[in-house]
PDB file of N, CA and C in Angstrom:
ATOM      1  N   UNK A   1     -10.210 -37.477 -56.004  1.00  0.00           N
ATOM      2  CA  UNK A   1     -10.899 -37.172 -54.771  1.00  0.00           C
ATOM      3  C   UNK A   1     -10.955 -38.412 -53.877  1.00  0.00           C
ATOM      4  N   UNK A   2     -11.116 -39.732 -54.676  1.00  0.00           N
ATOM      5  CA  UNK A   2     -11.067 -40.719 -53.793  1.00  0.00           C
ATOM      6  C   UNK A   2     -10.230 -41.321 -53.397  1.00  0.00           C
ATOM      7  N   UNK A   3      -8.968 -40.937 -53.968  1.00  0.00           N
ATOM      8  CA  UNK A   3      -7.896 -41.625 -53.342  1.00  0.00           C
ATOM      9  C   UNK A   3      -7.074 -40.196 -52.111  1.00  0.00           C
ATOM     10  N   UNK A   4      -7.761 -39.152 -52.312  1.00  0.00           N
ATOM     11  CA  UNK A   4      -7.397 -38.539 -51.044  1.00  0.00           C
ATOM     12  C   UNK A   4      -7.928 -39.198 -49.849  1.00  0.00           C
ATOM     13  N   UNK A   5      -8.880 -39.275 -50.346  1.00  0.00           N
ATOM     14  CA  UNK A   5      -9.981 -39.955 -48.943  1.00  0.00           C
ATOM     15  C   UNK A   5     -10.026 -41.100 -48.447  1.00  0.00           C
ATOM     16  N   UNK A   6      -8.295 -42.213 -49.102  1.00  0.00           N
ATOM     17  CA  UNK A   6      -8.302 -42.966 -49.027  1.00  0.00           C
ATOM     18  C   UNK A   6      -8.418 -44.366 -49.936  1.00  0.00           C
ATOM     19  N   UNK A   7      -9.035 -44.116 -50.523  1.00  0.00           N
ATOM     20  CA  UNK A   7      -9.529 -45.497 -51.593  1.00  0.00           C
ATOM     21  C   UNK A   7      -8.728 -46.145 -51.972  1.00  0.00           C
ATOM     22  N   UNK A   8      -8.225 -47.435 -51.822  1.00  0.00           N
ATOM     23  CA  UNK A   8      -7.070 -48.205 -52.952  1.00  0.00           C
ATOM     24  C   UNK A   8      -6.859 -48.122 -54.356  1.00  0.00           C
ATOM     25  N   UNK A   9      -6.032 -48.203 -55.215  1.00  0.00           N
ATOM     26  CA  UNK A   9      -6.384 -48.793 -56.013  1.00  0.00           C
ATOM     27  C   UNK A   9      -7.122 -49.712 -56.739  1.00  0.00           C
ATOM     28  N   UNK A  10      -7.400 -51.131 -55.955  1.00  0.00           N
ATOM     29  CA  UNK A  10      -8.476 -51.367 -56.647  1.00  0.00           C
ATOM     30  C   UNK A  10      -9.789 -50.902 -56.895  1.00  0.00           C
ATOM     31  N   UNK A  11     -10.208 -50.365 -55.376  1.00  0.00           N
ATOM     32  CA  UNK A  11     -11.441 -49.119 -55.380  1.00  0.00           C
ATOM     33  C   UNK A  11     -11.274 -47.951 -56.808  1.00  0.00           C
ATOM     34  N   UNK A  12     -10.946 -47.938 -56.942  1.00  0.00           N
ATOM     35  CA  UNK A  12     -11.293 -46.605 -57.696  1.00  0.00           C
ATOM     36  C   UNK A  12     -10.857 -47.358 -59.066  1.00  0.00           C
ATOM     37  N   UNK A  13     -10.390 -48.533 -59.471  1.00  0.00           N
ATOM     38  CA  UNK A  13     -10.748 -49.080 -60.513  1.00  0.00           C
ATOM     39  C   UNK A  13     -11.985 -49.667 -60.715  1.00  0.00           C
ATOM     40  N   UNK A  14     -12.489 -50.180 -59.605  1.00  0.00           N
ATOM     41  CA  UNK A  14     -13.740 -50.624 -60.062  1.00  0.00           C
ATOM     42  C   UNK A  14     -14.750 -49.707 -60.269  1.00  0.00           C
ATOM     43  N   UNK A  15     -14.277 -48.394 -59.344  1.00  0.00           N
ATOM     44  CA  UNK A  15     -15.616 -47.308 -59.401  1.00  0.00           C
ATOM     45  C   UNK A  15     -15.112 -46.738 -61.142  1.00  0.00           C
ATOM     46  N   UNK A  16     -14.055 -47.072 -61.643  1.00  0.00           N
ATOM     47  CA  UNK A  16     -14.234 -46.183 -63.124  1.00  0.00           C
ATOM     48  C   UNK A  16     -14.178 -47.363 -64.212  1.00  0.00           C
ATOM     49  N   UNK A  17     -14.430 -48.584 -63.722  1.00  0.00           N
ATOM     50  CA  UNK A  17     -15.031 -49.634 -64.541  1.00  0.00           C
ATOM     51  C   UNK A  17     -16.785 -49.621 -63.936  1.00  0.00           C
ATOM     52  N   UNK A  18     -16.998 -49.274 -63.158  1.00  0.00           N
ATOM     53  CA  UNK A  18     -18.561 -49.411 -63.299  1.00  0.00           C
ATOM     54  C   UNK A  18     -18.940 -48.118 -63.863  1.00  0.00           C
ATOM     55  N   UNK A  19     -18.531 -47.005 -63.724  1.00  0.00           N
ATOM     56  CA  UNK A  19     -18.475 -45.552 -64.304  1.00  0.00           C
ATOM     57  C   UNK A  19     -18.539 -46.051 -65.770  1.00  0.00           C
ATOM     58  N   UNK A  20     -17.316 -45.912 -66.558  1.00  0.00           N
ATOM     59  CA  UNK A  20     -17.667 -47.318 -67.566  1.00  0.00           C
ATOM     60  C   UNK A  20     -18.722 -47.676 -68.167  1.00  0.00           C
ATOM     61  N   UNK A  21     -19.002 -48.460 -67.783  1.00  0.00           N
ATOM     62  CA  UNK A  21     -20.153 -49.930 -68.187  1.00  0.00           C
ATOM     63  C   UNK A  21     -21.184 -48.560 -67.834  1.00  0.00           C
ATOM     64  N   UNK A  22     -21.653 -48.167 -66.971  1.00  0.00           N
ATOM     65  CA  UNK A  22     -22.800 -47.278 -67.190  1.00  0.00           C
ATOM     66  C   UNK A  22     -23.424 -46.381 -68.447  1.00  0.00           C
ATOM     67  N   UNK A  23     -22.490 -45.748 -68.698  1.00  0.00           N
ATOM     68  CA  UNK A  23     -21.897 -44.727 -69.529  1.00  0.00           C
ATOM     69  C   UNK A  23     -21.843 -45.206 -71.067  1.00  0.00           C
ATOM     70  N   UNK A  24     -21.351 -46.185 -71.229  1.00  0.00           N
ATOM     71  CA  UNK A  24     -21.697 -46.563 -72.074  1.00  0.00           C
ATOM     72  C   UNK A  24     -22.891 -47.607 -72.360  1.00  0.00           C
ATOM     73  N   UNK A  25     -23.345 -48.260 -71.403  1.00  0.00           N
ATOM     74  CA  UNK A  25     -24.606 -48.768 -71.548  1.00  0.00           C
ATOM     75  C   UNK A  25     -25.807 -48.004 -72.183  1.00  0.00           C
ATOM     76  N   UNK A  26     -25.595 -46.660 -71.685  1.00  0.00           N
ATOM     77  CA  UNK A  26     -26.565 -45.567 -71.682  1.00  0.00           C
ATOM     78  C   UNK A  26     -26.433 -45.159 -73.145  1.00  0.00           C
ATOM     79  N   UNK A  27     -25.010 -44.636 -73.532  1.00  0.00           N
ATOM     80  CA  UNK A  27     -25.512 -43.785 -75.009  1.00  0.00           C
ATOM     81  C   UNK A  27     -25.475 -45.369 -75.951  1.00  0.00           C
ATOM     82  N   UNK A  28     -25.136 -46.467 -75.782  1.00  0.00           N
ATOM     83  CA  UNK A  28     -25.976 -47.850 -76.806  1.00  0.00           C
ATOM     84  C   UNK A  28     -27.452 -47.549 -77.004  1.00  0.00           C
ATOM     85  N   UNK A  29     -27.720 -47.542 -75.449  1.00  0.00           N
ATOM     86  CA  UNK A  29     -29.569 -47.317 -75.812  1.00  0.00           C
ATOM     87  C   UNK A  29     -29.936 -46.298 -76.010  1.00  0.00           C
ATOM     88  N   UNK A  30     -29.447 -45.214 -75.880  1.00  0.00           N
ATOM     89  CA  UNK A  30     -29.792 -43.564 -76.417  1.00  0.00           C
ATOM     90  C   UNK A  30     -29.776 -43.889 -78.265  1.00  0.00           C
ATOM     91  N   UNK A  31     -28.092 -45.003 -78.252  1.00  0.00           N
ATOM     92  CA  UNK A  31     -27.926 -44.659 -79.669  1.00  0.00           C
ATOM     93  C   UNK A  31     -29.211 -45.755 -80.586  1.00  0.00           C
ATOM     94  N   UNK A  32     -29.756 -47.131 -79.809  1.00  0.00           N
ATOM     95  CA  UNK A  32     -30.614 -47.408 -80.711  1.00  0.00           C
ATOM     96  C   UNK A  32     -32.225 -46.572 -80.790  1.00  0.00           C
ATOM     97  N   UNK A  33     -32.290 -46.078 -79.608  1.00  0.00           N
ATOM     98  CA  UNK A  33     -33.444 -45.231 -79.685  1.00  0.00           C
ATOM     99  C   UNK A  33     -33.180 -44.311 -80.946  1.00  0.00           C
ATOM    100  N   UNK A  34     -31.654 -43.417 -80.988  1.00  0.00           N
ATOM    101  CA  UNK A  34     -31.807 -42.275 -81.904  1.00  0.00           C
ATOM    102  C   UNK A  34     -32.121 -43.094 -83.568  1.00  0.00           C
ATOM    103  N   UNK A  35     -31.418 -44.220 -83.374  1.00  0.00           N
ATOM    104  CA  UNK A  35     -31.148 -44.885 -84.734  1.00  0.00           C
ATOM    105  C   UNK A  35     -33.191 -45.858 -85.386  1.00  0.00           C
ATOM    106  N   UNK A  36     -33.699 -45.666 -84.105  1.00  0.00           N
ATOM    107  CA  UNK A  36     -35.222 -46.079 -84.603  1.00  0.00           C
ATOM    108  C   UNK A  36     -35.750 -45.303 -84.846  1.00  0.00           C
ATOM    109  N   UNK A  37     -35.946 -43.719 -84.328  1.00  0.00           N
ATOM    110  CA  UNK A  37     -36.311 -42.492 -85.192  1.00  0.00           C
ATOM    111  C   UNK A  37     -35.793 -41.920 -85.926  1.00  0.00           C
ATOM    112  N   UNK A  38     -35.218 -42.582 -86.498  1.00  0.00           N
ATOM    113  CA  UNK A  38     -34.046 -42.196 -87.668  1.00  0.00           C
ATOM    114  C   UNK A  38     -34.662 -42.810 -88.734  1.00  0.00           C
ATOM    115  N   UNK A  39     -35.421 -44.318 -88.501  1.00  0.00           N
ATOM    116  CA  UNK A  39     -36.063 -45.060 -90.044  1.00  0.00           C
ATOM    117  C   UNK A  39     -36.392 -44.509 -90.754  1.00  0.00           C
ATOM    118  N   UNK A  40     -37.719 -44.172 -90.264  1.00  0.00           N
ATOM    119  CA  UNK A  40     -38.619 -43.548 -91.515  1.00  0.00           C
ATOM    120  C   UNK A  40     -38.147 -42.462 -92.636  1.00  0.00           C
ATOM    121  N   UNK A  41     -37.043 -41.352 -91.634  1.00  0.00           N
ATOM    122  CA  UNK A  41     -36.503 -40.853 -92.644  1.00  0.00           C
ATOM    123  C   UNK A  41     -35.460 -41.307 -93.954  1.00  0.00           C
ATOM    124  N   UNK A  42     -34.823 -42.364 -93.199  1.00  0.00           N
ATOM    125  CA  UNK A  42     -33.971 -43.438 -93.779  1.00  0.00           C
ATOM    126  C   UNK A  42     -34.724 -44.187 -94.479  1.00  0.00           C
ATOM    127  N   UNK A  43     -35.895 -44.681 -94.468  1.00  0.00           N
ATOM    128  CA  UNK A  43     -36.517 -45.104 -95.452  1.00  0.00           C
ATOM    129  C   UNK A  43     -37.397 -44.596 -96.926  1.00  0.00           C
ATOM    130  N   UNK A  44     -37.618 -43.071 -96.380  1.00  0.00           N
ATOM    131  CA  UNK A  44     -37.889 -42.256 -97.488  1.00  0.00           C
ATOM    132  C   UNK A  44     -36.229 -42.436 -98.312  1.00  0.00           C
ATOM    133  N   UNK A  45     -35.735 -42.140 -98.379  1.00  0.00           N
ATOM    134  CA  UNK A  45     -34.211 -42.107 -98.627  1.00  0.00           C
ATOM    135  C   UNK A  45     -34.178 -42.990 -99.657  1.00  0.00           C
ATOM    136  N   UNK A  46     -34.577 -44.103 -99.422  1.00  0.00           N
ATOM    137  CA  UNK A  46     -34.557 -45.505-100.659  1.00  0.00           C
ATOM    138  C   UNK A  46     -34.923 -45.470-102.042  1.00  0.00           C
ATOM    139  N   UNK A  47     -33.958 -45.427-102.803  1.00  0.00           N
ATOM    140  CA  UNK A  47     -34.852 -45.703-104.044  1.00  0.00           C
ATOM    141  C   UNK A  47     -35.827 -45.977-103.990  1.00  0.00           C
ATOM    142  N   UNK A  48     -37.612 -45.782-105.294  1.00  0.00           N
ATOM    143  CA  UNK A  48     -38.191 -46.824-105.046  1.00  0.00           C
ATOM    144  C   UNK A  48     -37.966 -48.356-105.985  1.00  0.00           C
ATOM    145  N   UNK A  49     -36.891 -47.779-107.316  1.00  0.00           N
ATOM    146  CA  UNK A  49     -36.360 -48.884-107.758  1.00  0.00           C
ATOM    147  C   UNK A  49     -35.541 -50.236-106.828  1.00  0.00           C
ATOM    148  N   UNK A  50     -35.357 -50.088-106.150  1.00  0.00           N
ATOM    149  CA  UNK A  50     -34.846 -51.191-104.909  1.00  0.00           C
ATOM    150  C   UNK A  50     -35.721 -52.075-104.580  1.00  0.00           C
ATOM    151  N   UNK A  51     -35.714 -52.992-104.065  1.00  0.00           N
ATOM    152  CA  UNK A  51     -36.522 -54.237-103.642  1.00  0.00           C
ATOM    153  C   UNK A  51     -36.762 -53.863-102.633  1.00  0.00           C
ATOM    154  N   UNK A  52     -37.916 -54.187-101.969  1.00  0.00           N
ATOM    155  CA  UNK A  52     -38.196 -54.324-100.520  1.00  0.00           C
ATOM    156  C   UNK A  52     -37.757 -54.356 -99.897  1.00  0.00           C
ATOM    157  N   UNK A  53     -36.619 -55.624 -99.580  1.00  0.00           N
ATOM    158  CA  UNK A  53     -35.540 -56.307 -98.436  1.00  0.00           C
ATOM    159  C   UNK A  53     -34.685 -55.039 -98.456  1.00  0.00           C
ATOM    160  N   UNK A  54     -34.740 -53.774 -99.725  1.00  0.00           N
ATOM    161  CA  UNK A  54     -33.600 -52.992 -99.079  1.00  0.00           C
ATOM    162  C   UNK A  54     -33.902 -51.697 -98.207  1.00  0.00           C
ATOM    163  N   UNK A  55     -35.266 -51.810 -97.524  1.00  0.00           N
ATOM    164  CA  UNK A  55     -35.727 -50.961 -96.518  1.00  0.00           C
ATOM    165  C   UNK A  55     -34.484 -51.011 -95.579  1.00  0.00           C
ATOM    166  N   UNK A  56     -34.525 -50.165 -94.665  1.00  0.00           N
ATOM    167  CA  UNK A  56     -33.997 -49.866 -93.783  1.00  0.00           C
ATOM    168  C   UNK A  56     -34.654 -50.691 -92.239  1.00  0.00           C
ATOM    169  N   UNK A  57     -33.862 -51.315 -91.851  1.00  0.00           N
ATOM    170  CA  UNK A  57     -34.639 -51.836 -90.155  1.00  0.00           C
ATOM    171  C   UNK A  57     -33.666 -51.877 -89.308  1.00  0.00           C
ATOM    172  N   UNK A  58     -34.238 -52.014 -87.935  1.00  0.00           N
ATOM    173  CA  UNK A  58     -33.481 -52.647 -86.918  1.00  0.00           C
ATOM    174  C   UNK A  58     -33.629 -54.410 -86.338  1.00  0.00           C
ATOM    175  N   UNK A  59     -32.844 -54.848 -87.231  1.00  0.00           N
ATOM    176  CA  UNK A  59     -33.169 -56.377 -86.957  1.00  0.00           C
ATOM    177  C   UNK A  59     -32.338 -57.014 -85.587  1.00  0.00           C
ATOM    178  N   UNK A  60     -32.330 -57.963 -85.572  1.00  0.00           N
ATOM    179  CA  UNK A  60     -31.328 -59.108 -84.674  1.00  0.00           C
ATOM    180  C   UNK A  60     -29.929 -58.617 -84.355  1.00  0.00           C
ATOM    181  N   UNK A  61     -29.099 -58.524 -85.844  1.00  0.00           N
ATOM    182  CA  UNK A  61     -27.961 -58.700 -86.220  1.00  0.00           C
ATOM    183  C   UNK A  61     -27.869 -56.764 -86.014  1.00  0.00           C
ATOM    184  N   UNK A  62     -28.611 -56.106 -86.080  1.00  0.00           N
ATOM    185  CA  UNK A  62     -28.292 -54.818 -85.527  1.00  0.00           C
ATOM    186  C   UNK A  62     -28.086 -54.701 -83.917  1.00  0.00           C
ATOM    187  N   UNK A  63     -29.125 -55.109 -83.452  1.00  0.00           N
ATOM    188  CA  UNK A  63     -29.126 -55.198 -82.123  1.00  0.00           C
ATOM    189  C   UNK A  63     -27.550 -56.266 -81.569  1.00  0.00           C
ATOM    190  N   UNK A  64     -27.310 -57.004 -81.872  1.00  0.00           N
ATOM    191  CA  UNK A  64     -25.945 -57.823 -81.428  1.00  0.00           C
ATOM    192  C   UNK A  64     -24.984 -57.176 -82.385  1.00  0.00           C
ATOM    193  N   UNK A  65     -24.992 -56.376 -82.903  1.00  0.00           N
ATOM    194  CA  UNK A  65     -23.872 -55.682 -83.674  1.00  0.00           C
ATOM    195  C   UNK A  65     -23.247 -54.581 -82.359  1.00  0.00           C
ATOM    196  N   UNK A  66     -24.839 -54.098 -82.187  1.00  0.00           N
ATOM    197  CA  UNK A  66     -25.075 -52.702 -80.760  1.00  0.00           C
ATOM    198  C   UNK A  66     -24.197 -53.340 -79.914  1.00  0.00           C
ATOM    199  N   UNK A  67     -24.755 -54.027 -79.599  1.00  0.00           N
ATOM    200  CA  UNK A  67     -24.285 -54.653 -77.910  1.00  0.00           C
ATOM    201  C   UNK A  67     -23.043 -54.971 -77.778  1.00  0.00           C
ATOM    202  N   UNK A  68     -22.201 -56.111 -78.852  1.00  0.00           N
ATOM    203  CA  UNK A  68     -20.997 -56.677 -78.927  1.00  0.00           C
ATOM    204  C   UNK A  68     -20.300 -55.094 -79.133  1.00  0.00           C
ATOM    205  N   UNK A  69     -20.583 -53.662 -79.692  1.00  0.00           N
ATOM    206  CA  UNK A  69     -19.808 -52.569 -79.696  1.00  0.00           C
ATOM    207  C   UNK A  69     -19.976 -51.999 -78.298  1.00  0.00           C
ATOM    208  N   UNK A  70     -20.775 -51.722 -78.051  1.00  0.00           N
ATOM    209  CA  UNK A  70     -21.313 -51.574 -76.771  1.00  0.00           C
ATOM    210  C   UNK A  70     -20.349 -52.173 -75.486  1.00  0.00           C
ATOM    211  N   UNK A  71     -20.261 -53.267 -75.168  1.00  0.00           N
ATOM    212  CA  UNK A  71     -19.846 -54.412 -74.381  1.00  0.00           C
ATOM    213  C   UNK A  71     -18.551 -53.878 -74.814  1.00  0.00           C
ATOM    214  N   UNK A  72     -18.033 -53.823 -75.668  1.00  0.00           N
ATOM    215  CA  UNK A  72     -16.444 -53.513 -76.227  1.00  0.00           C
ATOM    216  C   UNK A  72     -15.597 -52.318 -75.632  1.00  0.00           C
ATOM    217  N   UNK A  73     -16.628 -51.392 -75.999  1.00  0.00           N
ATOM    218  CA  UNK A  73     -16.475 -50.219 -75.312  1.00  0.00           C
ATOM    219  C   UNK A  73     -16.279 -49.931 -73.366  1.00  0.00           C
ATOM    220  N   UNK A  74     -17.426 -51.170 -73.456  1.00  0.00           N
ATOM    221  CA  UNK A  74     -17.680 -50.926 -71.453  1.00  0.00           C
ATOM    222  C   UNK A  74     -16.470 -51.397 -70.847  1.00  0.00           C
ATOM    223  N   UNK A  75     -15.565 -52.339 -71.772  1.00  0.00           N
ATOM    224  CA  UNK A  75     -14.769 -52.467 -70.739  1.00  0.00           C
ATOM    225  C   UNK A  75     -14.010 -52.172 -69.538  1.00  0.00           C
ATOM    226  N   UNK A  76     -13.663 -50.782 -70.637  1.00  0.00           N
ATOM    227  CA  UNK A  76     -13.059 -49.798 -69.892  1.00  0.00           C
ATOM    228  C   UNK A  76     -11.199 -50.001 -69.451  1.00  0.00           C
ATOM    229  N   UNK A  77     -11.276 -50.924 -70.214  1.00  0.00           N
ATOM    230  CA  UNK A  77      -9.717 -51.360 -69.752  1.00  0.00           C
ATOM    231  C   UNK A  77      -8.844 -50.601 -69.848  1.00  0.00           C
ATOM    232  N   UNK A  78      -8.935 -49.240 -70.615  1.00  0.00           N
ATOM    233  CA  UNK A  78      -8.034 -48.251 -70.890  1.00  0.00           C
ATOM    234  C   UNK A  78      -7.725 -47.198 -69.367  1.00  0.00           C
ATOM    235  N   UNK A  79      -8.731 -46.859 -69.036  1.00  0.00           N
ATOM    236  CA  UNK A  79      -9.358 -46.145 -67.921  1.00  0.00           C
ATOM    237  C   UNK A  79      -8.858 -47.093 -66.436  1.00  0.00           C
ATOM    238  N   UNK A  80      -8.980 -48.612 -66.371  1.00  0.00           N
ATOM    239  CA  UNK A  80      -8.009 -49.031 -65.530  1.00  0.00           C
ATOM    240  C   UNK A  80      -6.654 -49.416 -65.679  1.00  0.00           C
ATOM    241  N   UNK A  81      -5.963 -49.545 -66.539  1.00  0.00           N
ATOM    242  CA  UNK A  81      -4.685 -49.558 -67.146  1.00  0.00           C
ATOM    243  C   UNK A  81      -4.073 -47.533 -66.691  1.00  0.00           C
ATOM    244  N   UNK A  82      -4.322 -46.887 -67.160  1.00  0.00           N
ATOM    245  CA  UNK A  82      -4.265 -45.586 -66.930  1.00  0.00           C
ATOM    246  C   UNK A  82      -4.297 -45.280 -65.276  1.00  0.00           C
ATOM    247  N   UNK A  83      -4.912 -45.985 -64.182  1.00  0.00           N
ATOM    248  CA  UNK A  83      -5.601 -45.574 -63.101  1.00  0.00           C
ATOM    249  C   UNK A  83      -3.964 -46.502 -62.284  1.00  0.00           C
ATOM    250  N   UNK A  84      -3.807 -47.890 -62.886  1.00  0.00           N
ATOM    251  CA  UNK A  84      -2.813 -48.807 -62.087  1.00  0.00           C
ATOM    252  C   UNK A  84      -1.360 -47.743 -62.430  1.00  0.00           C
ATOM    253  N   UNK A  85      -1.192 -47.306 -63.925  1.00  0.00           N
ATOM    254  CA  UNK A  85       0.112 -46.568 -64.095  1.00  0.00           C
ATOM    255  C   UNK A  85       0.463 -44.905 -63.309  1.00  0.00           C
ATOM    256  N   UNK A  86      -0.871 -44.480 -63.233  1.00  0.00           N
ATOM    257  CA  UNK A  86      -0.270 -43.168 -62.266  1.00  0.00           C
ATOM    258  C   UNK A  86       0.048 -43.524 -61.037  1.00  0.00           C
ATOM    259  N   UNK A  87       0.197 -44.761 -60.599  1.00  0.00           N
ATOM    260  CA  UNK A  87       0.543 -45.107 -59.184  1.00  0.00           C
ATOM    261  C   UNK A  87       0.093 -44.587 -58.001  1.00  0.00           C
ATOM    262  N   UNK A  88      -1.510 -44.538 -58.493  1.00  0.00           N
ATOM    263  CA  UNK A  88      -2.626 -44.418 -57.343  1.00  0.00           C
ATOM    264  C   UNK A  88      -2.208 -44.931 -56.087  1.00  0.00           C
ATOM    265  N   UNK A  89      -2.046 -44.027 -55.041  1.00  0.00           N
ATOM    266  CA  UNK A  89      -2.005 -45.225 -53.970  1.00  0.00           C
ATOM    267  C   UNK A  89      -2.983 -44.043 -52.903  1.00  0.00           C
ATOM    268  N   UNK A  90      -2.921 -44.434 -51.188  1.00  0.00           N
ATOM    269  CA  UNK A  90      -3.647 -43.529 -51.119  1.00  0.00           C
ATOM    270  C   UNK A  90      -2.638 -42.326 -50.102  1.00  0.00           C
ATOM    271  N   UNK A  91      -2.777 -40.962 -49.881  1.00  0.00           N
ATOM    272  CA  UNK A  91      -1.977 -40.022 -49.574  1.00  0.00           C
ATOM    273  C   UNK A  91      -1.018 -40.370 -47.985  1.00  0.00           C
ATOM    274  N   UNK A  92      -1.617 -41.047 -47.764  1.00  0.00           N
ATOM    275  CA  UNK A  92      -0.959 -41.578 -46.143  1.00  0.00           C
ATOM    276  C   UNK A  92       0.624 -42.204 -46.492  1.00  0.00           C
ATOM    277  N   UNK A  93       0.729 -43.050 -47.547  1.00  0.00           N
ATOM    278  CA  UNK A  93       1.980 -43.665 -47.344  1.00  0.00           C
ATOM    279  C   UNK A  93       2.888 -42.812 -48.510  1.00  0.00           C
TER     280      UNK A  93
END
């Protein structure tokens, strides 16, 4: 639609790299929200022969596990790689 209306190529890469990064920003934090009401059941789950330390949490190293997948994902480099090869240009020329 936007390159009828004109848009360059780079336009409409950046609009589906920020499309992107949104998109996936969103289900990271959907997914640690789902994954913190998820404990308790995950923690019934535990042996009680297990040690303590083998509760279930969301520590540090979860959260930068999230993000660095997260961030990985947002790139989106596939989605502009894909956008430069159909040879977007806009309908005028």
């Amino acid at each position: 639609m936007r390159s009828a209306l004109g848009a360059g190529r780079d336009r409409l890469v950046r609009q589906l790299l920020t499309e992107s990064l949104l998109l996936t920003s969103a289900g990271g934090v959907l997914g640690l929200l789902m994954a913190s009401a998820a404990l308790p059941l995950l923690a019934r789950l535990v042996p009680v022969a297990l040690p303590v330390a083998a509760v279930p949490s969301i520590d540090g190293r979860t959260l930068l596990i999230a993000g660095a997948l997260t961030a990985l994902t947002a790139s989106g480099s596939a989605s502009g790689r894909a956008c430069g090869r159909a040879g977007v240009r806009p309908w005028t020329t």
